[in-house]
Protein backbone atom coordinates (compact mmCIF):
# COMPACT_ATOMS: atom_id res chain seq x y z
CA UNK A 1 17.88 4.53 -5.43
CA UNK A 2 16.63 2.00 -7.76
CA UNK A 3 12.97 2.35 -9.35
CA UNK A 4 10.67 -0.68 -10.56
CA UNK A 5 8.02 0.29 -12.28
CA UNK A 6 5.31 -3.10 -11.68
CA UNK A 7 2.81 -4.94 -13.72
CA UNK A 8 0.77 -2.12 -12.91
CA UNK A 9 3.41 0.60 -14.08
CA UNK A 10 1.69 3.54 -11.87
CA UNK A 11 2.99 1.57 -8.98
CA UNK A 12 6.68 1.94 -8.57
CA UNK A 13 8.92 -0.45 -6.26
CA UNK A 14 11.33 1.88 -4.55
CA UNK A 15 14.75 0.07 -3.16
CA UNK A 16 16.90 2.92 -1.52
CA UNK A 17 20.86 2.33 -1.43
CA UNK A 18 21.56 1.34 1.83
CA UNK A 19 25.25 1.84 3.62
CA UNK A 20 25.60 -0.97 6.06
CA UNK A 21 28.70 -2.18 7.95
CA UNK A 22 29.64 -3.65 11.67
CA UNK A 23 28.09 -1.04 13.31
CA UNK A 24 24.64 -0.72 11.53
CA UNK A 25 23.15 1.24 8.45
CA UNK A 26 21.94 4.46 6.89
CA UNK A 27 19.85 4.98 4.25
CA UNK A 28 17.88 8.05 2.94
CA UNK A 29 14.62 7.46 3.70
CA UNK A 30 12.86 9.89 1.43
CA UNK A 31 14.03 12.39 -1.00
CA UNK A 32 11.70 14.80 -2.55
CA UNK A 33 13.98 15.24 -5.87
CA UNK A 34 14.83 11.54 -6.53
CA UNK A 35 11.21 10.60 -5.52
CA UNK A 36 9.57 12.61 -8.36
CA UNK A 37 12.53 11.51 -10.95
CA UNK A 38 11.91 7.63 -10.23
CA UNK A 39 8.17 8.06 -9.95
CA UNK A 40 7.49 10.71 -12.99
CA UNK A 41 5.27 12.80 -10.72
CA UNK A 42 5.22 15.83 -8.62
CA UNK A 43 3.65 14.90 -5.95
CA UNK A 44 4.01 16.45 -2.11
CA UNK A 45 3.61 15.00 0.68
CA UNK A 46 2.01 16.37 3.61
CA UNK A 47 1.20 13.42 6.13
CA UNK A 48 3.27 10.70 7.86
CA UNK A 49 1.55 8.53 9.56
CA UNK A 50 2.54 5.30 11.66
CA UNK A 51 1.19 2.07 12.70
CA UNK A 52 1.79 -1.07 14.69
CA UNK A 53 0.06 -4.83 13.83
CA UNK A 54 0.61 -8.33 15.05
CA UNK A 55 1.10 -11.25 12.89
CA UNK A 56 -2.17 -12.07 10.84
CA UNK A 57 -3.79 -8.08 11.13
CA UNK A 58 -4.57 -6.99 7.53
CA UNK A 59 -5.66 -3.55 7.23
CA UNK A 60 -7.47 -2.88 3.82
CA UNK A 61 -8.48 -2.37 1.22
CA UNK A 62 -8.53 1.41 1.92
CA UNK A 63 -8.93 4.71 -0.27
CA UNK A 64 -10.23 8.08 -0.36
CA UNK A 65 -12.45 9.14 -3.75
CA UNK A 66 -12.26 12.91 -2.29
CA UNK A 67 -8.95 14.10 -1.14
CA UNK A 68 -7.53 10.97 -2.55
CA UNK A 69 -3.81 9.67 -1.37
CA UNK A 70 -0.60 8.65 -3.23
CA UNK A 71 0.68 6.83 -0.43
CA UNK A 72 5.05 6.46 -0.13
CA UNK A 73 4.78 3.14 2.20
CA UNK A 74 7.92 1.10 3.91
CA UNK A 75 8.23 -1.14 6.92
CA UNK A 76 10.92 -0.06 9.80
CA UNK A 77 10.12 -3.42 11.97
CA UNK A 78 8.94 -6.37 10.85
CA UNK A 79 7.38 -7.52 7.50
CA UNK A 80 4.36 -7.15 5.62
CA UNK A 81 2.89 -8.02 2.24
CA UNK A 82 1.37 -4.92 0.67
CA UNK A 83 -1.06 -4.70 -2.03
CA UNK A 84 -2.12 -1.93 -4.49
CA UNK A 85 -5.54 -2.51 -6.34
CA UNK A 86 -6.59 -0.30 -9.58
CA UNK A 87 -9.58 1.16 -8.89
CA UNK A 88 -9.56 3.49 -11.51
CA UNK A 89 -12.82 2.32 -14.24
CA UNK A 90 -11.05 3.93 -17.72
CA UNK A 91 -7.63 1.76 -16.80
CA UNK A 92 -6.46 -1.15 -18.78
CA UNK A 93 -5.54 -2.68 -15.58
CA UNK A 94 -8.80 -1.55 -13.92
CA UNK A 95 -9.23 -4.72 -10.66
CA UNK A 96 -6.02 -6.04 -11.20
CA UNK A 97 -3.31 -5.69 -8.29
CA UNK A 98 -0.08 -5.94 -7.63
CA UNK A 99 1.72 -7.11 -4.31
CA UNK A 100 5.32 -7.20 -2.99
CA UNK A 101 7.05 -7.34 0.57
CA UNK A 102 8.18 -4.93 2.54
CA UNK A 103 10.44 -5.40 5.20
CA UNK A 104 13.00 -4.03 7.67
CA UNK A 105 15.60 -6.57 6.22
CA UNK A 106 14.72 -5.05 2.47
CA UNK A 107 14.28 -1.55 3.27
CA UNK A 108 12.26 -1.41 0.13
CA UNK A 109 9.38 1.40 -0.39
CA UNK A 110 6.29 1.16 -2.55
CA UNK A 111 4.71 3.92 -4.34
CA UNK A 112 1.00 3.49 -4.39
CA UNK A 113 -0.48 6.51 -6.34
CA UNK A 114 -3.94 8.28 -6.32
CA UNK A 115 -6.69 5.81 -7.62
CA UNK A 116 -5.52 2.69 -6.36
CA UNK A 117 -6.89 0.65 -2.77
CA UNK A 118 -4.23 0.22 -0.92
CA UNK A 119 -3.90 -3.02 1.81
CA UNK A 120 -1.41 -5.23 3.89
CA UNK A 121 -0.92 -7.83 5.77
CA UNK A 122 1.69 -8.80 8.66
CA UNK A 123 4.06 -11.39 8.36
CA UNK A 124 6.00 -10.77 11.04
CA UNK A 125 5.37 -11.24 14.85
CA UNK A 126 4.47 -7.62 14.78
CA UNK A 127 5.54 -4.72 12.27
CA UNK A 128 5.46 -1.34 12.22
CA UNK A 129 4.12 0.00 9.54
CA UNK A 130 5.43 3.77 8.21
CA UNK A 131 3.75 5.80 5.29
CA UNK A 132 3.41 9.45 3.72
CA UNK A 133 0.41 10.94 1.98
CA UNK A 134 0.09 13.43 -0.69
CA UNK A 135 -3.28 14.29 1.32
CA UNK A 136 -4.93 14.38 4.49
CA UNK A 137 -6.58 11.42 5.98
CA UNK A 138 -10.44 12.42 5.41
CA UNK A 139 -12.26 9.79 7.31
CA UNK A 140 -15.74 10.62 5.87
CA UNK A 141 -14.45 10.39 2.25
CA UNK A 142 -12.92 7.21 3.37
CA UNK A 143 -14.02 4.04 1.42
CA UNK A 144 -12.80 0.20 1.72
CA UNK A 145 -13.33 -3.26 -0.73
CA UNK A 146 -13.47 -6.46 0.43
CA UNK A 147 -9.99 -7.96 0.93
CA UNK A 148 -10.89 -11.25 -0.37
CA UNK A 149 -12.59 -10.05 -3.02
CA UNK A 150 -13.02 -12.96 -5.83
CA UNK A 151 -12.77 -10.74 -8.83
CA UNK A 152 -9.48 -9.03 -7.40
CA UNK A 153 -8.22 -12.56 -6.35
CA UNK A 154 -5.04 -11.44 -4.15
CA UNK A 155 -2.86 -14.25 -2.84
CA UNK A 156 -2.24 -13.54 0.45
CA UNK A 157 0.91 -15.19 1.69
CA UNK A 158 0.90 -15.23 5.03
CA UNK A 159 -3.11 -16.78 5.18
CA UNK A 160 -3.23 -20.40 5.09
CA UNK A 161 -6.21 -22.30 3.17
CA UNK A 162 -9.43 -21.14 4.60
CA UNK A 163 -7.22 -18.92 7.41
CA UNK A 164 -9.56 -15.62 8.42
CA UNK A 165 -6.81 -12.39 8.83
CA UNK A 166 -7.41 -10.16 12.20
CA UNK A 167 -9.57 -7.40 10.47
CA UNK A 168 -11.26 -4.35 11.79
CA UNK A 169 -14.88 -3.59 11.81
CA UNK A 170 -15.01 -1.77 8.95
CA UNK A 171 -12.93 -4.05 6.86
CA UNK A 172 -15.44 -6.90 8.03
CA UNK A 173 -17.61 -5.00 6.25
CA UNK A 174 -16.26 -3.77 3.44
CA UNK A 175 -18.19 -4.24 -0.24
CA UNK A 176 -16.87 -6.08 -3.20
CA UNK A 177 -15.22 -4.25 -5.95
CA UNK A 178 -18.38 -5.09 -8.40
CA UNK A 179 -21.26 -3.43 -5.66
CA UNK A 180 -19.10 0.08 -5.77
CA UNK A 181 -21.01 2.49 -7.69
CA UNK A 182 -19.31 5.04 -10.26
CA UNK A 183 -19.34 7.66 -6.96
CA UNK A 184 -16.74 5.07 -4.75
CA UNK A 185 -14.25 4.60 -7.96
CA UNK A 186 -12.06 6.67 -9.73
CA UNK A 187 -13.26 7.66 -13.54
């Protein structure tokens, strides 16, 4: 496995070696030992979760202040660009992000710890989406930003000019980054 630690260095680009020949591939998906070496944590997991989007669904910016989530994400069909925000107030790198894309054709993972929002959007016709957590999903601890966001800025690739995403509900409706108070960030 090969580790990249990002412009945010809490946020570590995972790209597994992957055995591939006429007849398909095999990678290890996840192991617990190598995980914490590349990383420099100890974190467990304890929740796998799965989703399916079409093209244009973004789904974010999520996190929980209570029970919060490290989040191991990759893609097993499709492709999606996936963002980590710092939401943590006493970080150098407090509102800055950092993005990459995940694919089935890269295989690569992305380590999004505790304190960051974590969001994506399809690129694909449809992808699904795979992830483990380091705690359970807590729905009422649940919190989201605005994914356009002005002082977060992300570029989202796959949104033309002016281009709305497919958003739930509650992202419609999510705050920007500067309304949160101290009780929906990270100290």
């Amino acid at each position: 496995m090969k580790a990249t630690r990002l412009s945010i260095p809490e946020v570590v680009l995972i790209e597994p070696k992957v055995f591939g020949d006429a007849r398909g591939f095999f990678f290890e998906s996840f192991n617990q030992k190598a995980f914490n070496e590349a990383t420099g944590t100890n974190h467990q997991f304890v929740q796998d979760n799965h989703s399916r989007s079409s093209r244009g669904v973004l789904r974010g910016l999520h996190y929980q202040i209570q029970q919060p989530q490290g989040k191991l994400v990759r893609v097993a069909r499709g492709a999606v660009f996936d963002v980590a925000v710092d939401i943590r107030r006493s970080s150098p790198t407090f509102g800055q992000w950092v993005g990459v894309e995940l694919s089935e054709d890269n295989q690569h993972q992305l380590w999004v710890p505790p304190g960051f929002a974590h969001g994506f959007v399809v690129l694909s016709e449809s992808a699904d989406f795979l992830y483990k957590t380091t705690d359970y999903y807590a729905p009422q601890h649940e919190h989201s930003i605005a994914w356009n966001d002005p002082s977060i800025g992300i570029s989202w690739p796959a949104l033309a000019q002016g281009q709305q995403p497919l958003l739930s509900a509650k992202d419609s409706a999510a705050p920007l980054l500067a309304s949160l108070g101290a009780d929906a960030l990270f100290a």
